[in-house]
C-alpha atoms as a PDB file:
ATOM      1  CA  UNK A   1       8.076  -2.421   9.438  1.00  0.00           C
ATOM      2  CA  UNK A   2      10.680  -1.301   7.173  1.00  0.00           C
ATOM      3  CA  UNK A   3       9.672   1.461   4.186  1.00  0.00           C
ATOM      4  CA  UNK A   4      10.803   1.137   0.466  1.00  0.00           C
ATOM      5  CA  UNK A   5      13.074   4.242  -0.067  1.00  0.00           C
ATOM      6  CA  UNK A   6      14.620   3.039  -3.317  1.00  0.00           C
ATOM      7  CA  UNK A   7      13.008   3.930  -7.471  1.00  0.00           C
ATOM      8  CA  UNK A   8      14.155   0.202  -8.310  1.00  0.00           C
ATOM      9  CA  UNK A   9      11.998  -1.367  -5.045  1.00  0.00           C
ATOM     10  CA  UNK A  10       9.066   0.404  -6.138  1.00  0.00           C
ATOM     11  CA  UNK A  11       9.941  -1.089 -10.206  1.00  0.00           C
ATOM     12  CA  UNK A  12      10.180  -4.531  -9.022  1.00  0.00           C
ATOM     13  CA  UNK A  13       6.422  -4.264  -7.089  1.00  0.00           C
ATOM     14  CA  UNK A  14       4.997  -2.808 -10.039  1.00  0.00           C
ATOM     15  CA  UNK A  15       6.028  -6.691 -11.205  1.00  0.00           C
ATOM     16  CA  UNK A  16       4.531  -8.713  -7.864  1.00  0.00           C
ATOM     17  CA  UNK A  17       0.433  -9.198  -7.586  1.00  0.00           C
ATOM     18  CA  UNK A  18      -1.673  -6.116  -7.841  1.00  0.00           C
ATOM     19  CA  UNK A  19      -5.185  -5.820  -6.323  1.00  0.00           C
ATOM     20  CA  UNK A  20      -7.363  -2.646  -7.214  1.00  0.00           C
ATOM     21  CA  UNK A  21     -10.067  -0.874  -4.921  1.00  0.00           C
ATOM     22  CA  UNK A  22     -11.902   1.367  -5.302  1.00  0.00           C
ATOM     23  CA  UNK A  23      -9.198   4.084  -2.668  1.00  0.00           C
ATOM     24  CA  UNK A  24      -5.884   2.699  -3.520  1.00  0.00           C
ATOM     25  CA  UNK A  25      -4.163  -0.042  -5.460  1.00  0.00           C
ATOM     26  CA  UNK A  26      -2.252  -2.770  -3.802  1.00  0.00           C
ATOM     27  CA  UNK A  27       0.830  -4.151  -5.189  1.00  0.00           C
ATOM     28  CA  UNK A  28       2.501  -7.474  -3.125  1.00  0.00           C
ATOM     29  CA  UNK A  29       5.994  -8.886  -4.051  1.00  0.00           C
ATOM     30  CA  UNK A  30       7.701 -11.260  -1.944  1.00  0.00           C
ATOM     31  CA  UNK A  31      11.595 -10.190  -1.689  1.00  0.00           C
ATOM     32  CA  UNK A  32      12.807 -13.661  -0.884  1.00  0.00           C
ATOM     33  CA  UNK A  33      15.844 -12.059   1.209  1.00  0.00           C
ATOM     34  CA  UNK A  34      15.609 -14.187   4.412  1.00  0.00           C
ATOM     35  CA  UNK A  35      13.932 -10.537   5.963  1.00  0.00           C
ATOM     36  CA  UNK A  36      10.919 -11.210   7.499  1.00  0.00           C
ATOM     37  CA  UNK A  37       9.626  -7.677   8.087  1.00  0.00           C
ATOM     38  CA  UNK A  38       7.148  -6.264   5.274  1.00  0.00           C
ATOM     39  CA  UNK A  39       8.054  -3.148   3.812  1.00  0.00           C
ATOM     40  CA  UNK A  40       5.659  -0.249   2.836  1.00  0.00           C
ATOM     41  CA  UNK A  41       6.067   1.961  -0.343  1.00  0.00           C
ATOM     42  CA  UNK A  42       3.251   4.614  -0.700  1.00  0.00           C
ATOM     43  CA  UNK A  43       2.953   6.600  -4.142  1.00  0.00           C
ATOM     44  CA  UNK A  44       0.038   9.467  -4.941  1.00  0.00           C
ATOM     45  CA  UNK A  45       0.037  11.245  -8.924  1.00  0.00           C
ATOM     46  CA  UNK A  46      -0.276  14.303  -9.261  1.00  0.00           C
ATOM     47  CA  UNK A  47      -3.471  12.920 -11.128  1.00  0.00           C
ATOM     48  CA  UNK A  48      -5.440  12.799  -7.470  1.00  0.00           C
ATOM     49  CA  UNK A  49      -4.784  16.304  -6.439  1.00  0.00           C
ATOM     50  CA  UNK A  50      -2.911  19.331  -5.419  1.00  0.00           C
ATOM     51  CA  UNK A  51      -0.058  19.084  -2.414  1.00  0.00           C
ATOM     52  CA  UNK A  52      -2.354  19.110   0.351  1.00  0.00           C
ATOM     53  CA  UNK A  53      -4.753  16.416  -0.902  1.00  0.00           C
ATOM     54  CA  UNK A  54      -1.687  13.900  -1.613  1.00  0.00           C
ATOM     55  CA  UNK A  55      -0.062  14.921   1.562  1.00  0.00           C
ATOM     56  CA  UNK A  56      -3.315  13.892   3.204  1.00  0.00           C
ATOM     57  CA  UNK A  57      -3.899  10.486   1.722  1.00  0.00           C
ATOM     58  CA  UNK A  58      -0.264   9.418   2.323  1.00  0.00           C
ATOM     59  CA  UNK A  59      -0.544  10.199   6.116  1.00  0.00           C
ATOM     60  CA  UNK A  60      -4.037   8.018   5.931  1.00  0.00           C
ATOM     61  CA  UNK A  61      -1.797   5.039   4.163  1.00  0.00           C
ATOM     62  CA  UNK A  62       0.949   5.634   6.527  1.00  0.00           C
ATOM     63  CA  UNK A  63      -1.970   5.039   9.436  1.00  0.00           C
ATOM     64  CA  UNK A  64      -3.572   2.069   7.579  1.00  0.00           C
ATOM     65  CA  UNK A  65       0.075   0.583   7.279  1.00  0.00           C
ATOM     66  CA  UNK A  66       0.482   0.896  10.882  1.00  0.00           C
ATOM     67  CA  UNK A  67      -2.381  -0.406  12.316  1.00  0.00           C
ATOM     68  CA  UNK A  68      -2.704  -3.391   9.626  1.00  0.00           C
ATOM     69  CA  UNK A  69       0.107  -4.412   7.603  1.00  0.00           C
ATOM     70  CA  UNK A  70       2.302  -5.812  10.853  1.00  0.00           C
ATOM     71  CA  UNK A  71      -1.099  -8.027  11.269  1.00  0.00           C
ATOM     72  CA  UNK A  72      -2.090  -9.136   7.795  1.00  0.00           C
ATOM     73  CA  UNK A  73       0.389  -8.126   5.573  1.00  0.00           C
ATOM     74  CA  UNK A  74       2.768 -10.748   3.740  1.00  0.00           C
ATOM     75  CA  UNK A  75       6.219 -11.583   6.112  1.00  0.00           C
ATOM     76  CA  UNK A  76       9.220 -10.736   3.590  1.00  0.00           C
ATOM     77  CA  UNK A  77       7.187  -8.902   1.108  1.00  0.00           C
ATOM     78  CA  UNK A  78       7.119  -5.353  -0.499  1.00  0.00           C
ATOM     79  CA  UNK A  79       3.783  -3.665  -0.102  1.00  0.00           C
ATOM     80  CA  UNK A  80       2.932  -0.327  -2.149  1.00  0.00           C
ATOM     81  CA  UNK A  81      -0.033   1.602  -1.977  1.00  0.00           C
ATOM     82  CA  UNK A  82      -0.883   3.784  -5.235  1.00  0.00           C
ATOM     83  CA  UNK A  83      -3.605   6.114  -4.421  1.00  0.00           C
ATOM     84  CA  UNK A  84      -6.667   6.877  -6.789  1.00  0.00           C
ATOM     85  CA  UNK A  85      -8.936   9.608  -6.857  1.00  0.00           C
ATOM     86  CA  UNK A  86     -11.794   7.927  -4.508  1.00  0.00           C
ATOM     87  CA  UNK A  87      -9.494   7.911  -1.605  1.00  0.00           C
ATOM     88  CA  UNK A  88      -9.264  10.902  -0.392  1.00  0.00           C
ATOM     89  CA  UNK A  89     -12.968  10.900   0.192  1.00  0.00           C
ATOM     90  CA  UNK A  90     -13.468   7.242   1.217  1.00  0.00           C
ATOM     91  CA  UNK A  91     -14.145   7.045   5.097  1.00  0.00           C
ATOM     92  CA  UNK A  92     -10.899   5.794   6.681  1.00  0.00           C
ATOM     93  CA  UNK A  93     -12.753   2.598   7.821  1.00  0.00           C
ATOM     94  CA  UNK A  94     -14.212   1.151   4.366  1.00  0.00           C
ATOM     95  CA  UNK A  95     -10.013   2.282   3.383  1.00  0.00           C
ATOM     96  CA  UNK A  96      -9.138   0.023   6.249  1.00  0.00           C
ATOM     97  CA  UNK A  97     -11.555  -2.961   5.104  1.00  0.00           C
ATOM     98  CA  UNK A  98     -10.649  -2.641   1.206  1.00  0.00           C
ATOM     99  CA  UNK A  99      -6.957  -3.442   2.373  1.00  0.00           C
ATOM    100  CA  UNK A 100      -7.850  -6.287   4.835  1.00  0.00           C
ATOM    101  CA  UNK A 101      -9.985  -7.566   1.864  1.00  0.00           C
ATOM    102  CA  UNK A 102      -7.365  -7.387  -0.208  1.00  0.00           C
ATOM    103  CA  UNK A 103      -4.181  -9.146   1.528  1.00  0.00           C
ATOM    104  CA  UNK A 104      -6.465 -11.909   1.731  1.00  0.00           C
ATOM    105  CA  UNK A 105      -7.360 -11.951  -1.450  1.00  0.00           C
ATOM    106  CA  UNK A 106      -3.206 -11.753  -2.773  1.00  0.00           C
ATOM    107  CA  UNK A 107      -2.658 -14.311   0.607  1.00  0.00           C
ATOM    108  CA  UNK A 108      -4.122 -16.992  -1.322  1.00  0.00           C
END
């Protein structure tokens, strides 16, 4: 799984599908570069918390990427996980369902 590293990657998801819980936002754009791998972007405001709490949630996403996006997540596609306020407290399974729940829901 390759990681989005580049301002204009994460620009062009904020134009793809977006599906809100109630952790983390989920944004899903399709690259259409023959590259089957998905790729994982991960972004946390400054709105959620001090260092240590975004620190936190973006190891959590990194973990929830790992163990679920080479699965479920869209072949050839941009994935980027905005973090909201809820997430830091949200146990790390219900985290793990609201993303399952939604790449379904932007699968169809």
């Amino acid at each position: 799984m390759g990681k989005l590293t580049r301002r204009a990657d994460y620009l062009a998801a904020n134009g793809g599908k977006r599906t809100p819980t109630p952790g983390f936002i989920l944004l899903v754009r399709p690259r259409n570069d023959g590259d089957q791998r998905p790729r994982i972007g991960i972004t946390v405001s400054k709105k959620v918390g001090g260092a240590v709490v975004r620190n936190r949630m973006k190891r959590r996403f990194r973990e929830l990427a790992r163990l679920i996006l080479p699965d479920e997540g869209l072949a050839g596609a941009d994935h980027v996980l905005i973090g909201r306020a809820g997430g830091i407290d949200r146990p790390f399974s219900l985290l793990a369902d609201d993303l399952r729940r939604a790449l379904a829901k932007l699968a169809r």
